[in-house]
Protein backbone atom coordinates (compact mmCIF):
# COMPACT_ATOMS: atom_id res chain seq x y z
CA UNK A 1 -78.16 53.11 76.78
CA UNK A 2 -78.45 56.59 75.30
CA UNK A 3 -75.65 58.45 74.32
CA UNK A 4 -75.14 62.11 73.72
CA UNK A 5 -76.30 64.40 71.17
CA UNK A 6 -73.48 66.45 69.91
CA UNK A 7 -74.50 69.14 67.47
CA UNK A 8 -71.67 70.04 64.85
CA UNK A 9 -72.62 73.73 63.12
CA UNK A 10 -71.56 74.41 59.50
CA UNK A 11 -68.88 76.73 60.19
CA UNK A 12 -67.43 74.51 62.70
CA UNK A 13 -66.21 71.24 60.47
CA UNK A 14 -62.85 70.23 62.50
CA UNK A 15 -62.17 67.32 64.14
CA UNK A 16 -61.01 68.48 66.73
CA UNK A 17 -64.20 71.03 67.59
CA UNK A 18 -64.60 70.78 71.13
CA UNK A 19 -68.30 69.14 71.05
CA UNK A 20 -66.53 66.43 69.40
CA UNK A 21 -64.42 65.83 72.77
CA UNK A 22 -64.88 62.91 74.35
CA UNK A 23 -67.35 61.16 71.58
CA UNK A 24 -68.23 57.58 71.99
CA UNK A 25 -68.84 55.94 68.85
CA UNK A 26 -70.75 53.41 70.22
CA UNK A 27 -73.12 55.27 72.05
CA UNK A 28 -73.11 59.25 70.56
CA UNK A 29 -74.97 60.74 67.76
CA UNK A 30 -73.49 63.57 65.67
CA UNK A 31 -76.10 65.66 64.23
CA UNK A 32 -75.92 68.37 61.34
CA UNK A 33 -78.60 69.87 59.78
CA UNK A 34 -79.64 72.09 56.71
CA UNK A 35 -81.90 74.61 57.35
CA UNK A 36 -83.56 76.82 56.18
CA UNK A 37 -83.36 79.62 58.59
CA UNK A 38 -79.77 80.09 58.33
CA UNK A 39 -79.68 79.95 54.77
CA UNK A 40 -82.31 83.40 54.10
CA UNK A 41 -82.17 85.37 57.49
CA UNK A 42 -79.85 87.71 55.30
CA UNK A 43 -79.94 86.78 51.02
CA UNK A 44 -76.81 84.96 51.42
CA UNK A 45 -74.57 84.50 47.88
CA UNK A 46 -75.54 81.55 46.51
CA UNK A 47 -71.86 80.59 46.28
CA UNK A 48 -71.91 81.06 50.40
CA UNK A 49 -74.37 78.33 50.81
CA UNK A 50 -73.44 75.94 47.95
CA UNK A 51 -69.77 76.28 50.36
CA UNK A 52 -71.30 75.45 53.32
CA UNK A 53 -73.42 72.42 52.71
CA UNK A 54 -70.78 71.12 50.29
CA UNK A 55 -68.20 71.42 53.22
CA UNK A 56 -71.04 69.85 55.87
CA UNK A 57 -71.86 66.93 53.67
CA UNK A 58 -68.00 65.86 52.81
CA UNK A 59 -67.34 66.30 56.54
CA UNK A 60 -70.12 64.59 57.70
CA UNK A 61 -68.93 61.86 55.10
CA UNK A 62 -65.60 61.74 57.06
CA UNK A 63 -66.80 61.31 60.35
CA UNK A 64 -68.71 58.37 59.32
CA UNK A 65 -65.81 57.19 57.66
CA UNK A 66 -64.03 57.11 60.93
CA UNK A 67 -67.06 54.71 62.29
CA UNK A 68 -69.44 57.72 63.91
CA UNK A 69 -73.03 57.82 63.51
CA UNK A 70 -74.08 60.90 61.75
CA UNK A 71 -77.68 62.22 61.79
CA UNK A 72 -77.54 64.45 59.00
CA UNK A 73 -80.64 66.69 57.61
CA UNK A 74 -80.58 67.67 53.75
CA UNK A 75 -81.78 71.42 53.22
CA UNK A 76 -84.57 69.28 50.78
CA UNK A 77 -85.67 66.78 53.01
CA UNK A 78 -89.37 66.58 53.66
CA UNK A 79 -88.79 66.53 57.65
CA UNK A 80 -86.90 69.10 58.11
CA UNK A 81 -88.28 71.88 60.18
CA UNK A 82 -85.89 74.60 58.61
CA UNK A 83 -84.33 75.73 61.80
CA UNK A 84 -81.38 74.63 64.13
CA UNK A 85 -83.53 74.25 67.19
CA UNK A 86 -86.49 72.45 65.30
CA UNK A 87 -83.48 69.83 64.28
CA UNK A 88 -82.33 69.60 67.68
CA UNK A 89 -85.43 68.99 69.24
CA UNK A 90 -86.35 66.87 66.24
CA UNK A 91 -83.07 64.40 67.08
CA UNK A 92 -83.90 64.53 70.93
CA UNK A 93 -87.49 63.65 70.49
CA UNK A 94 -86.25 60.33 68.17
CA UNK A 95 -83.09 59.55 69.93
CA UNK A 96 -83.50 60.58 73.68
CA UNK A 97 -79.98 60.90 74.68
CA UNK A 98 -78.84 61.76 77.51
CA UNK A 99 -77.10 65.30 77.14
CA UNK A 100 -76.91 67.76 74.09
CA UNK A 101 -73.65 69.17 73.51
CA UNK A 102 -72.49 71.78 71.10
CA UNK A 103 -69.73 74.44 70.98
CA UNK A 104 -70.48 78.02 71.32
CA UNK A 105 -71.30 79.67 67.77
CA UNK A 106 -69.77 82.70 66.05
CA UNK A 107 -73.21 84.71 66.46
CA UNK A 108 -75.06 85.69 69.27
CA UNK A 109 -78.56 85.13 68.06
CA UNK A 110 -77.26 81.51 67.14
CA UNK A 111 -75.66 81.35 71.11
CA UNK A 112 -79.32 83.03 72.31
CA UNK A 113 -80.89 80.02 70.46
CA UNK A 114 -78.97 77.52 72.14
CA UNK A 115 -78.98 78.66 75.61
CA UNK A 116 -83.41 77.31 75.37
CA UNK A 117 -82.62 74.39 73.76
CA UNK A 118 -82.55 72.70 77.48
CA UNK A 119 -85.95 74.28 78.35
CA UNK A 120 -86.77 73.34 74.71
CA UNK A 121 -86.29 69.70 75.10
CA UNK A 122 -86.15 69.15 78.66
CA UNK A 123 -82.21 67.63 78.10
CA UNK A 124 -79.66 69.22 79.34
CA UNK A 125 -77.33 71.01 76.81
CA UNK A 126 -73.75 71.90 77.53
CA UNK A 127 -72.26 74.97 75.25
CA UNK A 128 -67.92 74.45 75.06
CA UNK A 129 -65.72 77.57 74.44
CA UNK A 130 -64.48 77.08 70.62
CA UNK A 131 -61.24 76.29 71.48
CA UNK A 132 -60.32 76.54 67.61
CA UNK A 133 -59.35 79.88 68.40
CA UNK A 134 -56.14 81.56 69.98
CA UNK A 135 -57.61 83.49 72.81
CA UNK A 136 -60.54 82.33 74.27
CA UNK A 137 -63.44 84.57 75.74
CA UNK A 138 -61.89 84.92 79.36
CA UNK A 139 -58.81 85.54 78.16
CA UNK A 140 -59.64 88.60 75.69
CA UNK A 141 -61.43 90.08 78.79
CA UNK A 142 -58.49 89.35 81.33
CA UNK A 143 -56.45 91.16 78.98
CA UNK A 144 -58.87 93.83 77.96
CA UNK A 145 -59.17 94.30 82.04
CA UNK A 146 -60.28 98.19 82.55
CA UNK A 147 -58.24 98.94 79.58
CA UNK A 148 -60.58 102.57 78.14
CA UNK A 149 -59.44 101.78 74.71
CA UNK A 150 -58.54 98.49 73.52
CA UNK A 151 -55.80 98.21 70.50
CA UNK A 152 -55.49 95.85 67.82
CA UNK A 153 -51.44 96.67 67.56
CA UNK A 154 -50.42 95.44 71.67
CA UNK A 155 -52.80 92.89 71.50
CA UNK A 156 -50.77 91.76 68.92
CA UNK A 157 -48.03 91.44 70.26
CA UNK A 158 -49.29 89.89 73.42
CA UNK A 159 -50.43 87.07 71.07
CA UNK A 160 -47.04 86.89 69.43
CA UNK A 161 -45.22 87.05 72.83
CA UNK A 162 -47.56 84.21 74.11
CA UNK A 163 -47.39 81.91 70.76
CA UNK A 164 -43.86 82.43 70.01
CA UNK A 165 -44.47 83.66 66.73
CA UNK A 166 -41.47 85.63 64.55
CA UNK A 167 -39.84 85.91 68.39
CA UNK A 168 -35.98 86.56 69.15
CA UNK A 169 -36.08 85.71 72.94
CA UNK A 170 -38.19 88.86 74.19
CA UNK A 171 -37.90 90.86 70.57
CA UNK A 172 -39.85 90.83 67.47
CA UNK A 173 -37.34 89.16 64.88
CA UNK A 174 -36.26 92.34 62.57
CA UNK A 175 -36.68 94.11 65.38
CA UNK A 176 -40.08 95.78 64.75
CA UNK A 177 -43.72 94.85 65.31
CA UNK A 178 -45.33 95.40 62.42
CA UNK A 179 -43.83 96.04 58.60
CA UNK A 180 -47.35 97.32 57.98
CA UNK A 181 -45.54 100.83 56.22
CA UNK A 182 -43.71 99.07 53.67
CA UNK A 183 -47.31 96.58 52.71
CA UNK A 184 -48.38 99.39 50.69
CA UNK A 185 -47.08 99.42 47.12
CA UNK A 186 -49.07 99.61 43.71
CA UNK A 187 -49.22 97.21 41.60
CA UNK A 188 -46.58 97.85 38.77
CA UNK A 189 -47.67 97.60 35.32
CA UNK A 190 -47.19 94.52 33.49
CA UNK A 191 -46.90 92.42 36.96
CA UNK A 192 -49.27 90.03 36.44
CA UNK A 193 -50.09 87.78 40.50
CA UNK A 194 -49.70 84.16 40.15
CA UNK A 195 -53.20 82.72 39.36
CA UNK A 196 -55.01 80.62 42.37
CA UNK A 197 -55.65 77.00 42.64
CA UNK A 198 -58.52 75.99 42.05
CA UNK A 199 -61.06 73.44 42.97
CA UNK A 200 -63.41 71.51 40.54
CA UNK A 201 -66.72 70.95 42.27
CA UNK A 202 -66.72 67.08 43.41
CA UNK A 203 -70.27 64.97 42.18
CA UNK A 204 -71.19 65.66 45.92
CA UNK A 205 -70.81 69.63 45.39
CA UNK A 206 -72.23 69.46 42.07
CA UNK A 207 -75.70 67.57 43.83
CA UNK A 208 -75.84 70.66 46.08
CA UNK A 209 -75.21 73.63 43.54
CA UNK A 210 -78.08 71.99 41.69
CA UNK A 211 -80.26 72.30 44.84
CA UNK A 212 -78.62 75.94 45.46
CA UNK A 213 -79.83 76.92 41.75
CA UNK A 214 -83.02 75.78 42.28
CA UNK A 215 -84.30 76.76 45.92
CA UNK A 216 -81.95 80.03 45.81
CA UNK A 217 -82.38 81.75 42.21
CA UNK A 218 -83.74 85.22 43.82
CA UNK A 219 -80.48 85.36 45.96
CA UNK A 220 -77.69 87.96 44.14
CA UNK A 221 -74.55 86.58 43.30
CA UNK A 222 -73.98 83.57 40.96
CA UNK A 223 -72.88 80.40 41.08
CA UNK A 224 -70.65 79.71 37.74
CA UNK A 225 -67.40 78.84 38.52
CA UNK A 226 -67.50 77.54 42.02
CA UNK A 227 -64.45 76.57 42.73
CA UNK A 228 -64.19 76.80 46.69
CA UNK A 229 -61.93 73.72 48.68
CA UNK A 230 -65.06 72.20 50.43
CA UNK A 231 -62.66 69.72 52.59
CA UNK A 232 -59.42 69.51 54.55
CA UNK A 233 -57.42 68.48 52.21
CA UNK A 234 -58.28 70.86 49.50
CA UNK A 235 -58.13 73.45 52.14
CA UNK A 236 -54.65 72.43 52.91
CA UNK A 237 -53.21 72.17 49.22
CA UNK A 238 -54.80 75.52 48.84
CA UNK A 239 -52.55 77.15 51.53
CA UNK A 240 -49.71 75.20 50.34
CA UNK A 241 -50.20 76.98 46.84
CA UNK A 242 -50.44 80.05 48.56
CA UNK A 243 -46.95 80.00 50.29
CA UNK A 244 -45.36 78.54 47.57
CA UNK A 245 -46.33 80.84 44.81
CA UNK A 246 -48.01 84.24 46.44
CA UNK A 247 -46.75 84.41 49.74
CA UNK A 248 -43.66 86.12 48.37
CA UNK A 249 -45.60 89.15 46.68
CA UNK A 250 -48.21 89.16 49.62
CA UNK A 251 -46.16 91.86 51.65
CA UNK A 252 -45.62 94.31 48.81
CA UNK A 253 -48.85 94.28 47.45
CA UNK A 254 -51.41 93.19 49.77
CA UNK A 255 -53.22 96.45 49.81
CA UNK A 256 -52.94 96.84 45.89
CA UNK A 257 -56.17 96.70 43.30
CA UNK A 258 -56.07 96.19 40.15
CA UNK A 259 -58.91 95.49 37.10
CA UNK A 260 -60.17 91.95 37.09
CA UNK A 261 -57.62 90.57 39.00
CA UNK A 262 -60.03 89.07 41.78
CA UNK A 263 -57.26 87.30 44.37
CA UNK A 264 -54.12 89.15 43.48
CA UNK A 265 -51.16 87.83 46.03
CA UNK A 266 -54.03 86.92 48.94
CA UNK A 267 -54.27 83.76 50.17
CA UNK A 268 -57.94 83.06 50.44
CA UNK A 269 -57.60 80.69 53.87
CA UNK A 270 -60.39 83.31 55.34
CA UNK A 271 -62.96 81.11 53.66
CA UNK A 272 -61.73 77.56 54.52
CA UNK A 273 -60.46 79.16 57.92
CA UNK A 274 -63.69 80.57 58.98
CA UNK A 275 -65.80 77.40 58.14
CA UNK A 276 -63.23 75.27 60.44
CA UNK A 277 -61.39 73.71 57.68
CA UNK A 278 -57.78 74.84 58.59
CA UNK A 279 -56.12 75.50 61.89
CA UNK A 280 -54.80 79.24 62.30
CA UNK A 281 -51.82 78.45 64.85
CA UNK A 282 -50.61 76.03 61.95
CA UNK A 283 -50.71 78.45 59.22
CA UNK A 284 -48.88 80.78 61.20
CA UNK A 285 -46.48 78.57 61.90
CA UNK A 286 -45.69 77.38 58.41
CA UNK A 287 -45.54 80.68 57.41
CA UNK A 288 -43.04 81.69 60.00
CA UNK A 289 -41.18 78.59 58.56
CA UNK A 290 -41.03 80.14 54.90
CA UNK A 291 -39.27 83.42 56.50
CA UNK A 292 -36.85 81.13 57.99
CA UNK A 293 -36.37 79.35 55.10
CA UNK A 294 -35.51 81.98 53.16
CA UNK A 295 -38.29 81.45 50.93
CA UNK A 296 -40.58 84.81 51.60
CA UNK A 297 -39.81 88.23 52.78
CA UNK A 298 -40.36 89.53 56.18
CA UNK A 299 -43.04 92.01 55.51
CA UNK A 300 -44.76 89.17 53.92
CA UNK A 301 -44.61 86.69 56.48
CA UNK A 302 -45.29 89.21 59.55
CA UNK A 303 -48.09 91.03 57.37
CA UNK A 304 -50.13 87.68 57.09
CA UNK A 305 -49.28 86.53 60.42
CA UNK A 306 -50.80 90.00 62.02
CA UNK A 307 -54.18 89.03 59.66
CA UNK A 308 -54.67 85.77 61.78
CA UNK A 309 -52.66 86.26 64.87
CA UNK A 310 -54.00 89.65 65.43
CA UNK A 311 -56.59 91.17 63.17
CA UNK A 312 -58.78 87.52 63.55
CA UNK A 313 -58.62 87.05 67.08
CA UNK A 314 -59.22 90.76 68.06
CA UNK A 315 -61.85 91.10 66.15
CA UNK A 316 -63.55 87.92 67.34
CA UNK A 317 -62.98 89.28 71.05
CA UNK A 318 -64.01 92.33 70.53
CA UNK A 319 -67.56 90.97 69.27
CA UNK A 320 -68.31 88.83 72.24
CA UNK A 321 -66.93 91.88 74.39
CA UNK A 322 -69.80 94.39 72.95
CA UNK A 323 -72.73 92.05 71.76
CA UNK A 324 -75.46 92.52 72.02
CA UNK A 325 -75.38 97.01 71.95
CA UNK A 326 -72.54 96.47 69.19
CA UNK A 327 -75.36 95.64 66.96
CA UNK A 328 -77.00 98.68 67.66
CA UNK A 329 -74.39 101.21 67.23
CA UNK A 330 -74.54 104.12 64.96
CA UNK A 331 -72.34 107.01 66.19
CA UNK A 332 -72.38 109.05 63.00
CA UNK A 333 -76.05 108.88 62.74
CA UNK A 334 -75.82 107.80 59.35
CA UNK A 335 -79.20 106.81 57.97
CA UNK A 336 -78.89 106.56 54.06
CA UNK A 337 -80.47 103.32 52.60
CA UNK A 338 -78.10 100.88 51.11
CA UNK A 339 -78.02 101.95 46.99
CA UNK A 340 -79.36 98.94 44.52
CA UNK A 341 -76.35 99.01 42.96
CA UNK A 342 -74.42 96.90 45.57
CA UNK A 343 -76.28 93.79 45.09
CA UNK A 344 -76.19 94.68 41.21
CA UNK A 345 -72.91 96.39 40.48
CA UNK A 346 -74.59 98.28 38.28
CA UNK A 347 -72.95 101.64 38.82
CA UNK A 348 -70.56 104.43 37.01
CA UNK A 349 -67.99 104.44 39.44
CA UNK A 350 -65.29 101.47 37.99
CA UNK A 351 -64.10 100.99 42.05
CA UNK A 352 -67.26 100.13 42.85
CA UNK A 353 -68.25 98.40 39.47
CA UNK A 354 -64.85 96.84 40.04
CA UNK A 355 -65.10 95.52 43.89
CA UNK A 356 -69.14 94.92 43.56
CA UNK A 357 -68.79 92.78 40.48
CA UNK A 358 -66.27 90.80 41.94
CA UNK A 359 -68.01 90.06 44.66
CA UNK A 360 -70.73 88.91 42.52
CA UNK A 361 -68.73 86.44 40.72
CA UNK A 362 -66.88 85.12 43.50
CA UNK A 363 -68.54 85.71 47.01
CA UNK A 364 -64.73 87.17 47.06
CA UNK A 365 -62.95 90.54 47.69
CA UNK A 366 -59.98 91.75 49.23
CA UNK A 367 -59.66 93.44 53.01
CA UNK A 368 -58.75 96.47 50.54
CA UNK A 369 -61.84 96.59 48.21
CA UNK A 370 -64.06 95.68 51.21
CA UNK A 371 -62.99 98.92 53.44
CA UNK A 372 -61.58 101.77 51.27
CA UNK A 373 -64.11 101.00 47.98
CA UNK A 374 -67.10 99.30 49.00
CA UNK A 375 -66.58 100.47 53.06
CA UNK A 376 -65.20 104.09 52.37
CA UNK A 377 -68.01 105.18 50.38
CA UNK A 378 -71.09 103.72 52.31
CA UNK A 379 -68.79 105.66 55.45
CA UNK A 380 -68.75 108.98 52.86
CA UNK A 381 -72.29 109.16 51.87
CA UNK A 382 -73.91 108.15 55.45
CA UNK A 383 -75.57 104.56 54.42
CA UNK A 384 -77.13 103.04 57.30
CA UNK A 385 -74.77 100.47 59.26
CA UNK A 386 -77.73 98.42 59.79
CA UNK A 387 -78.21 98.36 56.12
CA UNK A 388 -74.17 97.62 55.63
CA UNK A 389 -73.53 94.64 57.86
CA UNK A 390 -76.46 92.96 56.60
CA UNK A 391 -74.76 93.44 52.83
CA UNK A 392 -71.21 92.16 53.99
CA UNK A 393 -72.98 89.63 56.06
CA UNK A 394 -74.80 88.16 52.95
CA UNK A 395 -72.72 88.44 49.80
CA UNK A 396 -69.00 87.47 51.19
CA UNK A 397 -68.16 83.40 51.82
CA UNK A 398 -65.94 84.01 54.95
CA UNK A 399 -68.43 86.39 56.57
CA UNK A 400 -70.03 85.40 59.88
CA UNK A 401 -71.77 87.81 62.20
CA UNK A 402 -68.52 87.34 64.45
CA UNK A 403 -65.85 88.67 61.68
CA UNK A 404 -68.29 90.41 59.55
CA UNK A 405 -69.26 92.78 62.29
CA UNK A 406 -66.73 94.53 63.82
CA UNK A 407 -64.60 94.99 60.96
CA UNK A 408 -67.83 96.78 58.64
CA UNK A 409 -69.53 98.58 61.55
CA UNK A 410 -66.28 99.18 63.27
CA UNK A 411 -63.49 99.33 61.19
CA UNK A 412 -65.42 100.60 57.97
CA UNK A 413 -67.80 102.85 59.01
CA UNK A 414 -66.95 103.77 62.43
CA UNK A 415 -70.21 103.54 63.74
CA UNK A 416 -68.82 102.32 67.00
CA UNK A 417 -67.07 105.54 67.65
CA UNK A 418 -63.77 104.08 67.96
CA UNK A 419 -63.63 101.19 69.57
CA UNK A 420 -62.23 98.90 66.63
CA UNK A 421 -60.35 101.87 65.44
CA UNK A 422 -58.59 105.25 66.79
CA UNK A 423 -60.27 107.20 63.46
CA UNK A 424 -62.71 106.19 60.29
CA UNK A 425 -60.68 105.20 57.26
CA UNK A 426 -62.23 107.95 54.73
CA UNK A 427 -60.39 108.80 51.94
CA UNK A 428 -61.11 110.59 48.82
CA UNK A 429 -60.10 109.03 45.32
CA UNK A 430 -57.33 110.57 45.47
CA UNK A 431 -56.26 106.57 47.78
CA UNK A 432 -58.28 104.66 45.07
CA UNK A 433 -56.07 106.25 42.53
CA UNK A 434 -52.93 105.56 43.63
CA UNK A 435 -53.88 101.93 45.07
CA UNK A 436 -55.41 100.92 41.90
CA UNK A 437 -55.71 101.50 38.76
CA UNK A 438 -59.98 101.34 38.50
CA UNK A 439 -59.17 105.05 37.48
CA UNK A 440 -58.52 104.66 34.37
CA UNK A 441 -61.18 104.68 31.88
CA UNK A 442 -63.78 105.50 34.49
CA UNK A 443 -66.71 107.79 33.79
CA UNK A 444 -65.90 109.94 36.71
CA UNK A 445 -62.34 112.13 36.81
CA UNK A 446 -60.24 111.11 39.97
CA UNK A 447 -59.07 114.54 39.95
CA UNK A 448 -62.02 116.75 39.91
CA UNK A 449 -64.32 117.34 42.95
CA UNK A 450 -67.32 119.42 42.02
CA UNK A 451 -68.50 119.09 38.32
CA UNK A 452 -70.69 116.85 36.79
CA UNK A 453 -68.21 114.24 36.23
CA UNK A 454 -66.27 114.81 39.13
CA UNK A 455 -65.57 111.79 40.96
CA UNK A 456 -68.01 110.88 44.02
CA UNK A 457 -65.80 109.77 46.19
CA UNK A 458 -63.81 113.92 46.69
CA UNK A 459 -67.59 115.67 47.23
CA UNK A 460 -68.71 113.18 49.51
CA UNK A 461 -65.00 112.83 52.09
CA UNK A 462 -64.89 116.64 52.15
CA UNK A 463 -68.74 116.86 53.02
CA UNK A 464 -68.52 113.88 55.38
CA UNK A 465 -65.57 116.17 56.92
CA UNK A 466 -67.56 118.82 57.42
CA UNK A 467 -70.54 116.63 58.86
CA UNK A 468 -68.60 115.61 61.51
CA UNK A 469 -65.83 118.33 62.24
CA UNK A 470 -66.71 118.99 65.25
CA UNK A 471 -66.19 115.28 66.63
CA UNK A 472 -63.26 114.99 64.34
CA UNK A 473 -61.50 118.08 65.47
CA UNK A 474 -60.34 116.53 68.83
CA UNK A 475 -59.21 113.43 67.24
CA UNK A 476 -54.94 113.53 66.57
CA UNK A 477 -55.46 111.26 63.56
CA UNK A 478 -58.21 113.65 62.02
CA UNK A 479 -57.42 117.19 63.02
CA UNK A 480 -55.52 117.85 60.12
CA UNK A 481 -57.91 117.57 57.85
CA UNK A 482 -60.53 119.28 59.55
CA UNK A 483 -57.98 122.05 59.48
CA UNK A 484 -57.77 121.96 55.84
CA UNK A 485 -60.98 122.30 55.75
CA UNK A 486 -61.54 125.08 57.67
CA UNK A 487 -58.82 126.96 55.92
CA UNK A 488 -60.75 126.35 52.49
CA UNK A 489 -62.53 129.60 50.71
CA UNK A 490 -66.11 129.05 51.25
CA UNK A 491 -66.74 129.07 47.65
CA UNK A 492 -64.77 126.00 47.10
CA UNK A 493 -66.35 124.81 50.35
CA UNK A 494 -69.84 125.43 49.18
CA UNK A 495 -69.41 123.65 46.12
CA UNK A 496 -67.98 120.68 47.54
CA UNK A 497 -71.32 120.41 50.10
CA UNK A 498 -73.17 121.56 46.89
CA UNK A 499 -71.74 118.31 44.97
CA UNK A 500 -72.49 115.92 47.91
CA UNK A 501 -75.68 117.47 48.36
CA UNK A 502 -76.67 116.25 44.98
CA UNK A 503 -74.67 112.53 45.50
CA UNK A 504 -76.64 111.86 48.37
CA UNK A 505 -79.97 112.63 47.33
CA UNK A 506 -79.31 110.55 44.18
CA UNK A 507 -78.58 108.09 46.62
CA UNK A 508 -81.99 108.33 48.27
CA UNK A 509 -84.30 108.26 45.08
CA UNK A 510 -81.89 105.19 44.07
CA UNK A 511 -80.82 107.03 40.93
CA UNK A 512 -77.78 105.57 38.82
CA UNK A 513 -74.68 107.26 40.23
């Protein structure tokens, strides 16, 4: 008798994903598949694909461990018809089950796909809510309601309130929300973060980093040193390093930068998180449980907390909210095209050289580096968001279209007009200066604006200021700087446009900046 088809995605490796609900061994078919398609429809980091397959094939390993048959595609297997629904229809045309059944996917052109794969094959195909997360679909929109702005800060609590998370009956425990003010130290000199476990590729991952080198050497990014947890287990000793030896510092200096130092206190669970490795209510809870302990700070605890329990979860509900216009938003009409020098690094500016190169190396930066280096200037000079997402999309390991989205066309470059956020984070290097210390020993000067060496990012917030004063002006979290800039002599004024002028047309012919 035919059994079901149940499609398992490779950002969705937990046991308990809901398409996995109900499975009969005896009867059901689990199928994952390599392909093509979702490897190259943006130049994803080599390191981002080694990850995935690595994570697909050990978890495909473990399900047939527990006695379930796996139909599994390899990414170099003759057959394979390099997409998702050639694989599905592939596995219904052999097996003939009765029913597909798959869980809804973090994009929307994946969840577009899958709505025809019924038509496709002439099987009917039920889609699950991902119940992996902490607010489902309907319940983001019950509480959204006919809210006209929705806010990541009383969402957050909502979720706390419901989850009982760093709770004293009705009260946040320390009696505030959010210790978000006192998250926002440098990093003092000499103070050196606690270094990051680290996982040696198994002889599985090494198979598949071979195949990555070969069928992916045009992709930007390398390879050397992969050293991502590709199961469970590795995913769990990783947080477990995390809280024991960086949790502690996480508070203080979570928004801090410094000079190759690529993780500093952070605890890198976005990446096994994301693919399904680790379960977010958990890792709230055990954090909670070091606070309690005595073992890490408030501001720690709560900081990390509002990352998962709020930041994650909003931003997931605010994607399926806005998809599919979100995609096409662009409220600053900003139309540069991306510069070479983020998939290169190659660049003057020692932020950017900094936050690019990392990401390079390590398919790896910081929430910090991501919006107010890499995110702050493509806001400054007026880079496409079309152009952005795809980058973030392609050269981070946690990013899918669901995260990735929001948080660069939102959050970063405001091309939303406000729905992720109240007001663009801009800032001059003036922030990068005191946040970092990338300033020192950098061809630009942090403190000059309009000569030759004056650093890029002062022209180009002053000029993006003046670009957009007039929607700025009405804004309470922006009208002081519009202000200041009004009250500026318009020789200072001129030169500062004059400056930008010439940044942003050396961004057009691609010059070296």
């Amino acid at each position: 008798m035919p059994g079901h088809l149940r499609v398992i995605l490779g950002d969705q490796l937990s046991p308990a994903i809901a398409a996995l609900a109900g499975l009969d061994p005896g009867a059901d078919t689990v199928l994952m598949a390599e392909v093509m398609g979702e490897c190259t429809y943006v130049p994803h980091h080599p390191q981002k694909i080694a990850l995935v397959l690595a994570a697909m094939r050990h978890f495909a390993r473990a399900l047939r461990a527990r006695g379930v048959t796996v139909r599994y595609v390899a990414l170099d297997d003759p057959a394979n018809t390099g997409t998702l629904a050639g694989e599905v229809a592939r596995a219904c045309a052999a097996l003939k089950p009765d029913a597909i059944i798959a869980t809804e996917p973090g994009e929307y052109r994946v969840l577009e796909a899958m709505r025809g794969w019924a038509e496709q094959t002439g099987i009917p195909c039920e889609i699950r809510d991902d119940t992996r997360f902490l607010c489902s679909r309907a319940d983001f929109a019950a509480w959204a309601g006919s809210k006209k702005q929705l806010r990541m800060e009383f969402f957050y609590r909502e979720m706390r309130r419901r989850h009982r998370i760093l709770m004293e009956g009705d009260d946040p425990v320390g009696g505030k929300w959010n210790y978000d003010p006192e998250n926002r130290k440098s990093l003092p000199a000499g103070l050196a973060p606690p270094e990051a476990k680290r996982f040696p590729p198994t002889a599985e991952t090494r198979e598949v980093l071979a195949l990555i080198a070969a069928r992916f050497a045009d992709h930007y990014g390398s390879l050397d040193g992969f050293d991502w947890p590709v199961t469970a287990r590795d995913a769990e000793a990783g947080f477990a390093d995390f809280l024991a030896h960086r949790l502690p510092g996480f508070g203080d200096w979570q928004d801090a930068m410094a000079a190759d130092r690529d993780f500093m206190f952070h605890s890198l669970v976005s990446v096994p998180l994301n693919l399904g490795l680790l379960d977010p209510l958990d890792l709230c809870r055990r954090a909670e449980a070091e606070y309690e302990a005595g073992r890490a700070p408030l501001n720690a605890v709560e900081g990390f907390i509002r990352q998962i329990l709020g930041w994650r979860e909003f931003i997931r509900g605010i994607y399926w909210r806005h998809m599919p216009g979100y995609a096409t938003l662009n409220a600053l009409g900003a139309d540069l095209p991306l510069p070479d020098f983020y998939w290169t690094g190659a660049t003057d500016m020692r932020c950017m050289a900094q936050a690019i190169g990392q990401t390079l190396r390590r398919a790896y930066a910081h929430h910090i580096q991501r919006l107010m280096v890499t995110g702050n200037f493509a806001l400054l000079a007026g880079i496409a968001p079309d152009a952005v997402d795809r980058w973030y999309l392609a050269v981070y390991a946690d990013a899918y279209e669901w995260v990735e989205m929001p948080n660069t066309r939102g959050m970063a470059l405001h091309a939303d007009g406000g729905i992720v956020g109240s007001k663009p984070y801009a800032a001059s290097g003036a922030y990068i200066a005191r946040m970092s210390d990338y300033c020192a020993g950098c061809h630009y000067d942090v403190k000059d604006a309009t000569g030759p060496r004056a650093c890029p990012f002062n022209a180009l917030y002053w000029d993006f200021i003046a670009r957009h004063a007039d929607r700025f002006a009405a804004n309470p979290r922006m009208a002081m700087p519009v202000r200041t800039w009004h009250k500026m002599a318009e020789p200072k004024r001129r030169a500062l446009r004059d400056r930008a002028a010439e940044l942003r047309r050396r961004l057009q012919h691609g010059d070296r900046i």
